[in-house]
C-alpha atoms as a PDB file:
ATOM      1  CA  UNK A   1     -15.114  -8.928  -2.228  1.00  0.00           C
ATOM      2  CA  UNK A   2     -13.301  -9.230   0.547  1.00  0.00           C
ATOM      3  CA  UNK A   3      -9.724  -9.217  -0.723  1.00  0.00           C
ATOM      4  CA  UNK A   4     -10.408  -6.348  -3.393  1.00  0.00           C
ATOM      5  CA  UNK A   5     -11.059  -4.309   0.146  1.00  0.00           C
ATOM      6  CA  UNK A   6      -8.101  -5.565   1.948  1.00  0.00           C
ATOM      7  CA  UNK A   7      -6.050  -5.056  -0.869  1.00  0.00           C
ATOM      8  CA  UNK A   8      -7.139  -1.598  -1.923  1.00  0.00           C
ATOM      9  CA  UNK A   9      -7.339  -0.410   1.533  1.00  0.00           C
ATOM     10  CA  UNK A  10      -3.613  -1.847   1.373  1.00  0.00           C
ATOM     11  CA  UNK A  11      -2.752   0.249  -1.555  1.00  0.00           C
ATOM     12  CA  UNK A  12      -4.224   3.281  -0.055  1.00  0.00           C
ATOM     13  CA  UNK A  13      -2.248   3.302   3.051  1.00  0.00           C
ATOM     14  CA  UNK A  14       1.302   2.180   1.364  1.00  0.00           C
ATOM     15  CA  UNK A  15       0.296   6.047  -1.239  1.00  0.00           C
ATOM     16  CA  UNK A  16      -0.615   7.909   2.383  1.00  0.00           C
ATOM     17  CA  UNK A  17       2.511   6.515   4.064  1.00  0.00           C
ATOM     18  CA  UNK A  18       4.399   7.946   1.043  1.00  0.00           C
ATOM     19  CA  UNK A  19       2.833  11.096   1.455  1.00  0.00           C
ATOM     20  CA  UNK A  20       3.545  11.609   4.675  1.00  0.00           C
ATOM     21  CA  UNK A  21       7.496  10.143   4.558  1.00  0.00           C
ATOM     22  CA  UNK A  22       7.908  12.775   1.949  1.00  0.00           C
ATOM     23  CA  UNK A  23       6.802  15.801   4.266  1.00  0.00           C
ATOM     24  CA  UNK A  24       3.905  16.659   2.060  1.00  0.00           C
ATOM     25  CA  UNK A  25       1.958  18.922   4.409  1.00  0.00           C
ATOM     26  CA  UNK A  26      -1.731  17.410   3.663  1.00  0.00           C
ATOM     27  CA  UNK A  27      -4.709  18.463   4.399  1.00  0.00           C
ATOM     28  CA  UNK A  28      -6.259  15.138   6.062  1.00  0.00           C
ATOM     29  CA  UNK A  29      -9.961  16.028   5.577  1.00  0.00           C
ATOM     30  CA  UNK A  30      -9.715  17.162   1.875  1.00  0.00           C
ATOM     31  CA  UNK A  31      -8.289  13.638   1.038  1.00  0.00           C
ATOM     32  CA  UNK A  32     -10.399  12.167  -1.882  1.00  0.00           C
ATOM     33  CA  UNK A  33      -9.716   8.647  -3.527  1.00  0.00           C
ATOM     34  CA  UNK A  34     -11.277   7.365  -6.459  1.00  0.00           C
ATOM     35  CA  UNK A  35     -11.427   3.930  -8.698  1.00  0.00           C
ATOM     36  CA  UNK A  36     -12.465   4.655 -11.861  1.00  0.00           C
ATOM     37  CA  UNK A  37     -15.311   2.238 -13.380  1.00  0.00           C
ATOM     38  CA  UNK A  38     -12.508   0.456 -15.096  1.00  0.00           C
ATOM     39  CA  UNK A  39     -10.631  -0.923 -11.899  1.00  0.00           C
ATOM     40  CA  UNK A  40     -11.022  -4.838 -11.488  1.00  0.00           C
ATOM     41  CA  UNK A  41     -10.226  -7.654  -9.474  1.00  0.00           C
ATOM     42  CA  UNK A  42     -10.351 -11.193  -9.859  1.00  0.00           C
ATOM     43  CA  UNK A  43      -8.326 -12.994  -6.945  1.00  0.00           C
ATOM     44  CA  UNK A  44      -8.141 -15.992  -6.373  1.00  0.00           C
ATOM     45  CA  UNK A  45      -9.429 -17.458  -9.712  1.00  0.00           C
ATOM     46  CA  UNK A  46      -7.207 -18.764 -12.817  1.00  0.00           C
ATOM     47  CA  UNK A  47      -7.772 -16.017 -14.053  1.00  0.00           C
ATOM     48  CA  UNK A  48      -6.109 -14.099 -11.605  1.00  0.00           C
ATOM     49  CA  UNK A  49      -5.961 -10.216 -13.037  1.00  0.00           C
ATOM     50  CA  UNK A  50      -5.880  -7.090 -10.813  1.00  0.00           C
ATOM     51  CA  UNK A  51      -6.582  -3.055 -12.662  1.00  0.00           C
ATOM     52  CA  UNK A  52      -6.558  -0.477  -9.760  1.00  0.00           C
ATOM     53  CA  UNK A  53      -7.251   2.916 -11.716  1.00  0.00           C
ATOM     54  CA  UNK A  54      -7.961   6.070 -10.421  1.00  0.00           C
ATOM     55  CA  UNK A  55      -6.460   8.787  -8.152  1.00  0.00           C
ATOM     56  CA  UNK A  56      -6.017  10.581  -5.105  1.00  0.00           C
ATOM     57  CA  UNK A  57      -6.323  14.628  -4.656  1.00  0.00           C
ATOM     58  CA  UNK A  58      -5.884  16.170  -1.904  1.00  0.00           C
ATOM     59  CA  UNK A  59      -5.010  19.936  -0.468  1.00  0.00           C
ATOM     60  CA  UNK A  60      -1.908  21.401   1.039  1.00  0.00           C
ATOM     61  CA  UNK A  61      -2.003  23.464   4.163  1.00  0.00           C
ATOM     62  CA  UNK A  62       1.760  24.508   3.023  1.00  0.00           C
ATOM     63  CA  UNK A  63       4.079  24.773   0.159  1.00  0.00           C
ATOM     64  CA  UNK A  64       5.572  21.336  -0.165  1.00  0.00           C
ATOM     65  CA  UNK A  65       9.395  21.114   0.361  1.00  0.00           C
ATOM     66  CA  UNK A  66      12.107  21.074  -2.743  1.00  0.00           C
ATOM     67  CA  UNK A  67      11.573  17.731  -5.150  1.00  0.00           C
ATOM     68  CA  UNK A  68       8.687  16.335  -3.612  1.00  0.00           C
ATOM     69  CA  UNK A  69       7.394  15.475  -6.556  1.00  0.00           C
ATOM     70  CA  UNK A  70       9.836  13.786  -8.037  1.00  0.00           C
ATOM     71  CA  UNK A  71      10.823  11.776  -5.412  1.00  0.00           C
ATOM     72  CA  UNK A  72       7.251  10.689  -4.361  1.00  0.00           C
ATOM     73  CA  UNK A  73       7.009   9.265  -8.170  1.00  0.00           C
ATOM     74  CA  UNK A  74      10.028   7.552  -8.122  1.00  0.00           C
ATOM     75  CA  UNK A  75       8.772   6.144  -4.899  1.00  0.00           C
ATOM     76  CA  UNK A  76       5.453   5.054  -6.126  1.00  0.00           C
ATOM     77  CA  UNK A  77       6.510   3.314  -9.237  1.00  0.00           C
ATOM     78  CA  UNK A  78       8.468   0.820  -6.723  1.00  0.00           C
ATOM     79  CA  UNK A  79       5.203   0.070  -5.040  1.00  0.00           C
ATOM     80  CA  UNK A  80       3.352  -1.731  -7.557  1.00  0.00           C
ATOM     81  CA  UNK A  81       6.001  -4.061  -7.968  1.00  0.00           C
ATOM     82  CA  UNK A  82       6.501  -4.556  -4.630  1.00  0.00           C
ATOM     83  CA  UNK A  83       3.247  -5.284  -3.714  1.00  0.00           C
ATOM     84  CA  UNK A  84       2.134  -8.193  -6.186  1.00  0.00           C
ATOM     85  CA  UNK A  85       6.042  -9.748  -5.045  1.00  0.00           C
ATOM     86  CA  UNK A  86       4.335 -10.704  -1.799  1.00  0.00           C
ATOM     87  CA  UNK A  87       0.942 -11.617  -2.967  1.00  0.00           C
ATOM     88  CA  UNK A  88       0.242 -15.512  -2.298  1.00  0.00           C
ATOM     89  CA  UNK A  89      -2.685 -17.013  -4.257  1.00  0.00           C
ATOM     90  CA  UNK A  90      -4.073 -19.979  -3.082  1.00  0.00           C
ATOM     91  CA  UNK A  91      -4.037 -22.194  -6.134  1.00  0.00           C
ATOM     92  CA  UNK A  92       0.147 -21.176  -6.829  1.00  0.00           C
ATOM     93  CA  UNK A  93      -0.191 -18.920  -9.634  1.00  0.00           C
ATOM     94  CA  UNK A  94       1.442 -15.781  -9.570  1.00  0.00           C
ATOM     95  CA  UNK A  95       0.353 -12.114 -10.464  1.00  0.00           C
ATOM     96  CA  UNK A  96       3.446 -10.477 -12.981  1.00  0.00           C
ATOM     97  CA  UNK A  97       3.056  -6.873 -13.470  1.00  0.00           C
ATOM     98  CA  UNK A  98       1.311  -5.400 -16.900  1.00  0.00           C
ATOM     99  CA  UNK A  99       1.330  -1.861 -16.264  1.00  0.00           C
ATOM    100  CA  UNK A 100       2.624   0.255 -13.676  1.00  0.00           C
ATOM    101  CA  UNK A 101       1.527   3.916 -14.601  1.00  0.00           C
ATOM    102  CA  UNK A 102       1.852   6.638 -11.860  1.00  0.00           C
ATOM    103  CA  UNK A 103       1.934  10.274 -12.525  1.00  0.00           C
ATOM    104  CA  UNK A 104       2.195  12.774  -9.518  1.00  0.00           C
ATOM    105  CA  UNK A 105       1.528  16.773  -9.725  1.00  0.00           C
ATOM    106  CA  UNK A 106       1.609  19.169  -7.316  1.00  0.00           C
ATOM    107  CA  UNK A 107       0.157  22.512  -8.199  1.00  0.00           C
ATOM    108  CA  UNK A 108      -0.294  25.350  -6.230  1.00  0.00           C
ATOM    109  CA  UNK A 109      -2.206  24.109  -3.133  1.00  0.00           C
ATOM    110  CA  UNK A 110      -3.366  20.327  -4.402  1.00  0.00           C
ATOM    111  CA  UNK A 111      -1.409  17.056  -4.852  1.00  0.00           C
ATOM    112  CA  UNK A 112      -2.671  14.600  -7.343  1.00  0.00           C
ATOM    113  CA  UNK A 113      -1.676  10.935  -7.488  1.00  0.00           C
ATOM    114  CA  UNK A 114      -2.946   9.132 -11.002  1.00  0.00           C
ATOM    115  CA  UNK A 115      -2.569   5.283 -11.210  1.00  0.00           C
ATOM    116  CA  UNK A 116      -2.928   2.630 -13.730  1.00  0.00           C
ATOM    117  CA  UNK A 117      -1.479  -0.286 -12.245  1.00  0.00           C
ATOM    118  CA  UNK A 118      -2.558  -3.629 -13.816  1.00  0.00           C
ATOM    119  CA  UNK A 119      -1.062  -7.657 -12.800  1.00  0.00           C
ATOM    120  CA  UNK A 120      -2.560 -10.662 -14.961  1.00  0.00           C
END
């Protein structure tokens, strides 16, 4: 239980950092993250597999600046990737990427951040 915390709390902070390096103006307090009931993690077993699913909403205090959007999802499919690259299981397997769905909206006031992202 321990590294499914670590690692999502990991996760969490690499889509806030993004957030923030793209000058979205966010409202800190509305921040809401879910997993969805279909999330999983089983590291370090043999059979290693990983699901984070879910999303993160949260409100704008301001309109967000020209091609946010676009360039916070280009930036967020890199991270999945990236991420199981430097994961080191104990017993030398390795986790390859499955599924690496992100889509971003921003609408009016809110940015949304859905995720499938799945390593076996």
């Amino acid at each position: 239980m321990l590294l499914w915390n670590q690692f999502r709390r990991l996760l969490l902070g690499t889509v806030v950092e993004l957030l923030l390096e793209e000058g979205l103006p966010l409202d800190f307090r509305s921040i809401r993250i879910d997993f969805h009931r279909e999330s999983d993690f089983r590291v370090p077993r043999l059979d290693n597999f990983m699901r984070f699913k879910g999303e993160v909403e949260a409100a704008l205090t301001e309109a967000p600046p020209d091609g946010a959007e676009q360039r916070l999802s280009a930036r967020l499919l890199k991270v999945w990737p990236e991420l199981l690259a430097v994961v080191d299981l104990p017993v030398g397997d390795r986790l390859t990427q499955e599924r690496n769905e992100v889509v971003v909206r921003i609408e009016a006031n809110r940015v949304s951040v859905r995720f499938d992202l799945v390593a076996d």
